[in-house]
Protein backbone atom coordinates (compact mmCIF):
# COMPACT_ATOMS: atom_id res chain seq x y z
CA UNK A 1 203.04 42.40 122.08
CA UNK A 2 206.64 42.07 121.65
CA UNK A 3 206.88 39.02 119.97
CA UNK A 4 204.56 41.34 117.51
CA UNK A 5 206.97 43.50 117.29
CA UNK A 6 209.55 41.17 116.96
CA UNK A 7 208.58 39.20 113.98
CA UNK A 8 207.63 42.50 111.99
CA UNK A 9 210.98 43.92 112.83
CA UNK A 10 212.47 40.40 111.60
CA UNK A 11 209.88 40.35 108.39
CA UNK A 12 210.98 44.05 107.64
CA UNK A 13 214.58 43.20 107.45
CA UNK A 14 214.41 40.69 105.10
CA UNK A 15 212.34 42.13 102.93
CA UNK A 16 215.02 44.94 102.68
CA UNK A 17 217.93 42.21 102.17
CA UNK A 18 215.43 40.51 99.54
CA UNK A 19 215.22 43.96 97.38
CA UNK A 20 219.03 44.18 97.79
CA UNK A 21 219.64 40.90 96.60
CA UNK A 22 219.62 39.43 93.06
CA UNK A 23 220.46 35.93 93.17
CA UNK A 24 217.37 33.79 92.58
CA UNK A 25 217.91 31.10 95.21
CA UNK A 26 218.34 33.97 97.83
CA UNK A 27 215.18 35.15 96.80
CA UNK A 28 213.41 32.12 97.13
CA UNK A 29 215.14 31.03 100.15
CA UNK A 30 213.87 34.95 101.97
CA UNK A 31 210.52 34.77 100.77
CA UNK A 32 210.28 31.53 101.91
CA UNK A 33 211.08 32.72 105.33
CA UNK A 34 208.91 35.54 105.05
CA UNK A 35 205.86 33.48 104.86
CA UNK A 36 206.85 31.31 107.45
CA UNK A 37 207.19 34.64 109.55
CA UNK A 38 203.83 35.20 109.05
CA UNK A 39 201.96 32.64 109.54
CA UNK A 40 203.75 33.03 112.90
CA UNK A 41 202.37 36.26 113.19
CA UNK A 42 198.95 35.35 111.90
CA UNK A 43 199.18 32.25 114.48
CA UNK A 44 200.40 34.77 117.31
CA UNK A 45 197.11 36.98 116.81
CA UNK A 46 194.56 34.39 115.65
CA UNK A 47 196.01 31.04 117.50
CA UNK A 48 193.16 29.10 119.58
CA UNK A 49 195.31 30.55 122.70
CA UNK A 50 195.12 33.78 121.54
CA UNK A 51 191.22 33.39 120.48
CA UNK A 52 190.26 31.97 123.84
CA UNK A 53 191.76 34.19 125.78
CA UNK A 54 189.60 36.74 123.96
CA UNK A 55 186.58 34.91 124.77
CA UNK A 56 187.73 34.63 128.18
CA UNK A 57 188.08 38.45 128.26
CA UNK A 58 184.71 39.34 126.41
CA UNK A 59 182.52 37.09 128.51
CA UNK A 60 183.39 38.60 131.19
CA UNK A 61 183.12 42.24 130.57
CA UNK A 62 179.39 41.01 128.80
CA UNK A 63 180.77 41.88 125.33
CA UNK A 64 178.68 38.79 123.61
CA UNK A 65 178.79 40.20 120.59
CA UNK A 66 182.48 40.37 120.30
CA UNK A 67 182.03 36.34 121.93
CA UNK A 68 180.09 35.14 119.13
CA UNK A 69 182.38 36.55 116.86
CA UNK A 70 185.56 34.78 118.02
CA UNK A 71 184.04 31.72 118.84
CA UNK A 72 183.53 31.92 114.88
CA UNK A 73 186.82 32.05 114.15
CA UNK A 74 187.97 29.47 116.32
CA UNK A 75 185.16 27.17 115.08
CA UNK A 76 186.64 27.63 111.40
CA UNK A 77 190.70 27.78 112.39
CA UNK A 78 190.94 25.45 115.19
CA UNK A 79 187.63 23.16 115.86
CA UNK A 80 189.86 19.87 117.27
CA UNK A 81 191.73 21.92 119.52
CA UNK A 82 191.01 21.92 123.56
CA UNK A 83 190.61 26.01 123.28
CA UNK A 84 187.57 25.79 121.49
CA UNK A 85 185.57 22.76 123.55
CA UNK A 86 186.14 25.83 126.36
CA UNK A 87 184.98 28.37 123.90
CA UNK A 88 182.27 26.47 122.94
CA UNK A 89 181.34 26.06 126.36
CA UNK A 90 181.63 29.49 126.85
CA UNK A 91 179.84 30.73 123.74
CA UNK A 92 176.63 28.38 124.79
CA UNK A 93 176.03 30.13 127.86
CA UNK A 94 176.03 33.24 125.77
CA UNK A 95 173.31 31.63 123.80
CA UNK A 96 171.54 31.09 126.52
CA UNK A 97 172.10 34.21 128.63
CA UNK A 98 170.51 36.03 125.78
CA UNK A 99 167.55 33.56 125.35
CA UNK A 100 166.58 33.94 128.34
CA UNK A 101 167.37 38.05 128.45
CA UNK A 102 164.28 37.96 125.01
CA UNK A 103 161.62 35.85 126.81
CA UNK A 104 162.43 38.25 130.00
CA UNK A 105 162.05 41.05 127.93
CA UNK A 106 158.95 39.87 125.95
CA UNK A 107 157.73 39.40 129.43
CA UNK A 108 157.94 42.58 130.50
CA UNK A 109 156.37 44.23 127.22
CA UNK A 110 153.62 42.12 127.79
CA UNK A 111 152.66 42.94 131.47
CA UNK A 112 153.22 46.52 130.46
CA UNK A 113 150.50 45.76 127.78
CA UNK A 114 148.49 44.49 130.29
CA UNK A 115 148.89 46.92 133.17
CA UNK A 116 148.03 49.55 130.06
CA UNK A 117 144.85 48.08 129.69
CA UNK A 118 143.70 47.66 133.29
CA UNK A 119 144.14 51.49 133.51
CA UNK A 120 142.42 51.58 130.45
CA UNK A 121 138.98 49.72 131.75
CA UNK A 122 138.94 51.39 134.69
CA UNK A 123 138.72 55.00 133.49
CA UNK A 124 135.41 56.89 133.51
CA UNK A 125 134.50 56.84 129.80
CA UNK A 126 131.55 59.24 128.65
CA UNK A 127 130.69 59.44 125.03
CA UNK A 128 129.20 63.03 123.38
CA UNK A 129 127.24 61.89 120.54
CA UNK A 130 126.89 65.31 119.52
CA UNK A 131 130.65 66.27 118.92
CA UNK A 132 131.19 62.23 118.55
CA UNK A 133 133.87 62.59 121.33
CA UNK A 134 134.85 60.14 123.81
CA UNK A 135 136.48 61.17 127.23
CA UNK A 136 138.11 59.43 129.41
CA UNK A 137 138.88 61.02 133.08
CA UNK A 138 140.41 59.16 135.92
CA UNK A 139 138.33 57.55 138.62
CA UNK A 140 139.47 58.75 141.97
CA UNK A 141 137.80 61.97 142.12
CA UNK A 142 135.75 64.56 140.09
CA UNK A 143 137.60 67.35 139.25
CA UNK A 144 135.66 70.25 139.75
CA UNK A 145 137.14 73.75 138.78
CA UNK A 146 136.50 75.05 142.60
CA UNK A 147 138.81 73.06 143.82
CA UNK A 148 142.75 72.81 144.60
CA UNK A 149 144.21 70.14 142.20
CA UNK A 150 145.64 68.62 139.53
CA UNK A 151 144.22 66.40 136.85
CA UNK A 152 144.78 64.82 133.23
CA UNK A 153 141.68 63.49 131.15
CA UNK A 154 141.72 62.60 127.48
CA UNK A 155 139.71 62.61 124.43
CA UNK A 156 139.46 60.16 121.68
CA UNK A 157 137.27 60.69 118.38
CA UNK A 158 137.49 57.44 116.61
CA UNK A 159 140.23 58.59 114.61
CA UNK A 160 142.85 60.45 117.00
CA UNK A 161 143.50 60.65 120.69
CA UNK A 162 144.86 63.69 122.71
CA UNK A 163 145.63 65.10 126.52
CA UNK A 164 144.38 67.98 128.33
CA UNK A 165 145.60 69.32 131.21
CA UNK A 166 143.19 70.96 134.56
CA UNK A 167 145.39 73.01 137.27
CA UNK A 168 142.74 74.89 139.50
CA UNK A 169 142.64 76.87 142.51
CA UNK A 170 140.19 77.50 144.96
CA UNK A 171 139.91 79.80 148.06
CA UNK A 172 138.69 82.84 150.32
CA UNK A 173 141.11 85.60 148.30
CA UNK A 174 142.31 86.05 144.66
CA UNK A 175 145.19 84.59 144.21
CA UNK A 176 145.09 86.46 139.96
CA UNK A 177 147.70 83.45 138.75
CA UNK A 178 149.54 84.58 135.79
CA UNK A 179 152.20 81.29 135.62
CA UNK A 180 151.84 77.55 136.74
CA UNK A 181 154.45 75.05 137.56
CA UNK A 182 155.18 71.52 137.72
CA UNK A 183 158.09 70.12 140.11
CA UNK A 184 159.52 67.14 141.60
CA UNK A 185 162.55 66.15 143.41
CA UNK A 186 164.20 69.47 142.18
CA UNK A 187 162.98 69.20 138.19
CA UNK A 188 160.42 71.93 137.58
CA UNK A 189 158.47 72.50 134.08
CA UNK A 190 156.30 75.89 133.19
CA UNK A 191 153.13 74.99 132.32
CA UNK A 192 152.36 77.78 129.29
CA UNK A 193 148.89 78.75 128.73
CA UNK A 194 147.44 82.62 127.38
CA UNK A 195 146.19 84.47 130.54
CA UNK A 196 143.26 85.42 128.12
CA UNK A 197 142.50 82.14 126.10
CA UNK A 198 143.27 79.60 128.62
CA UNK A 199 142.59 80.55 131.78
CA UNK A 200 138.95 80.81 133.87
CA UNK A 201 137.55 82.54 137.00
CA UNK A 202 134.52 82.63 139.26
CA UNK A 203 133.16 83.79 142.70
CA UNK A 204 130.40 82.68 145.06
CA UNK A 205 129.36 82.89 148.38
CA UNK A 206 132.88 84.69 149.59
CA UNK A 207 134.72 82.21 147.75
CA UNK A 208 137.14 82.35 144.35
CA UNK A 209 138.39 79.94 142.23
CA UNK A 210 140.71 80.33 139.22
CA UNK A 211 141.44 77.19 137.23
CA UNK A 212 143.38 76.45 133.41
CA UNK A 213 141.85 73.81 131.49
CA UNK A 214 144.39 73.13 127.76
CA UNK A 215 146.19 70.64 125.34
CA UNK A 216 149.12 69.30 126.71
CA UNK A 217 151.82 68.78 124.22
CA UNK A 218 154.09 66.07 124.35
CA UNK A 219 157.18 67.69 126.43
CA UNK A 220 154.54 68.10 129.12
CA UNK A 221 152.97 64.46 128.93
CA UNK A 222 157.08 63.58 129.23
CA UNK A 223 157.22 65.15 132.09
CA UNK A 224 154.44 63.94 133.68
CA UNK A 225 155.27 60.79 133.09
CA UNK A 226 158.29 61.10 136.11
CA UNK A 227 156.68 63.48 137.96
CA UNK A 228 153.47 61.13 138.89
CA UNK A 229 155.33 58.61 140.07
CA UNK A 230 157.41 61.24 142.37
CA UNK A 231 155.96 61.20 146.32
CA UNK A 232 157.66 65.09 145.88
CA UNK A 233 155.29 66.42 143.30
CA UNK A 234 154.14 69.76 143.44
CA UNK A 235 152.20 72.28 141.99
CA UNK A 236 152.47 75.98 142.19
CA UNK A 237 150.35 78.65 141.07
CA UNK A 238 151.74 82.53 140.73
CA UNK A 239 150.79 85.84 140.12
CA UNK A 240 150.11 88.60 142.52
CA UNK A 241 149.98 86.05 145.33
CA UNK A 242 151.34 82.13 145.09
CA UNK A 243 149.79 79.07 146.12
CA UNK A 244 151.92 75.74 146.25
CA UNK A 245 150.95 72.59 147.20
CA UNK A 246 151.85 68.70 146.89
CA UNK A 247 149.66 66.39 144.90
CA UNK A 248 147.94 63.50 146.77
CA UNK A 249 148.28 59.85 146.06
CA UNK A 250 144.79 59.70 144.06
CA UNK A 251 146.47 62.81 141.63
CA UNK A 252 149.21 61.11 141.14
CA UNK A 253 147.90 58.09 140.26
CA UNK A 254 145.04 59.87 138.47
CA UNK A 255 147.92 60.99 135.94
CA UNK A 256 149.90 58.02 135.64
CA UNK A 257 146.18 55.84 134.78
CA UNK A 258 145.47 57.99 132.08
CA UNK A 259 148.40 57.68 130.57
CA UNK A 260 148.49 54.51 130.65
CA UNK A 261 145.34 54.29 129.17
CA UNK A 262 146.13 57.22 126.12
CA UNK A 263 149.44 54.57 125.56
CA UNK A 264 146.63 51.53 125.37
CA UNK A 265 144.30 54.13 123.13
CA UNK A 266 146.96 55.34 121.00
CA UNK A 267 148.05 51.46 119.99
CA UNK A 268 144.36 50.23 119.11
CA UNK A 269 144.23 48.14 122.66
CA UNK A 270 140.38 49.28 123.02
């Protein structure tokens, strides 16, 4: 950095003595020295030292961009020097590094693809002919509306594919839910529905059961998408009186199956 400075400082001052000056030879003999100050300076920044060192630098703080770049440079400035048999040494590991970072990476896409479509085949698929609808509910369990749990299901009509969410409670007294949450691991989402449009009761035998049944839009299927694969999910039901519980293994996996399989629907994997 000093030298740098140095050789601008030195550049500078001649320049001003050249301006000053009005004899010819001077003149020729300054400007001759100001290009041989620069090509130290341009030597000083861009010398195969300089470059390598740069490499050196970028390798190992994974800038390979900034690797490729310089090796570049010293291909074109300096290719019989010893700095660039190291760079180029350096830069083919790069190459390689990265290679093997896209088949890793294809890889993964790939058994993502695949895991996508497992969950897709093993969903229970029903077809209305009537409404030409096709839904798809997870296999663990059947989610009846008298019960206490969670669910996703979706439906496909040849020509779109949606998500629709089932909270439902079940029990001895009314519990007259008003607001239902999501949470895990201290991230909670409302689950908005209209008291009036969306929501259900029924009695029988001493027993109640109030349940929700709606589209889920796609903040909510973002959410999920955490909270299934969170051993702390809850649920939690409120309104006069609250009822909270955490989701079993077969909910959780319930959600994260279907949607896998809406991701497998929505790309034409069926």
């Amino acid at each position: 950095m000093k030298t740098n400075y140095l050789v601008i400082i030195v550049a500078t001052m001649l320049t001003l003595l050249l301006n000053a000056c009005s004899n010819k030879a001077r003149e020729e003999q300054l400007q001759k020295r100001i290009n041989e100050l620069e090509t130290m300076l341009d030597e000083c920044q861009n010398g195969a030292e300089k470059l390598l060192s740069t490499i050196e630098l970028s390798y190992e703080n994974k800038d390979f961009e900034t690797v490729k770049s310089k090796f570049k440079e010293i291909e074109n400035r300096h290719p019989e020097s010893s700095e660039y048999l190291k760079a180029k040494e350096i830069y083919d590991q790069v190459i390689l590094i990265e290679e093997n970072n896209r088949i890793e990476a294809e890889r993964k896409v790939a058994a993502e693809k695949q895991e996508k479509l497992q969950a897709l085949k093993k969903l229970v698929k029903k077809h209305d002919d009537i409404s030409g609808i096709t839904w798809y509910k997870q296999p663990y369990y059947t989610h009846y509306t008298n019960s206490n749990l969670i669910s996703i299901y979706m439906g496909d009509d040849g020509t779109s594919q949606w998500l629709r969410l089932i909270m439902s409670y079940y029990g001895e007294d009314w519990i007259f839910f008003e607001r239902a949450y999501i949470s895990y691991e201290g991230n909670t989402k409302e689950i908005v529905f209209e008291e009036y449009d969306d929501k259900e009761t029924e009695n029988d035998g001493g027993y109640v059961w109030e349940w929700i049944d709606l589209s889920m839009n796609e903040d909510v299927e973002n959410f999920l998408r955490d909270f299934a694969k969170s051993k702390d999910a809850k649920m939690r039901l409120t309104g006069k009186y609250t009822k909270t519980r955490s989701l079993t293994y077969n909910e959780r996996q319930g959600i994260i199956d279907v949607l896998n399989g809406y991701d497998a629907l929505k790309k034409g994997a069926n």
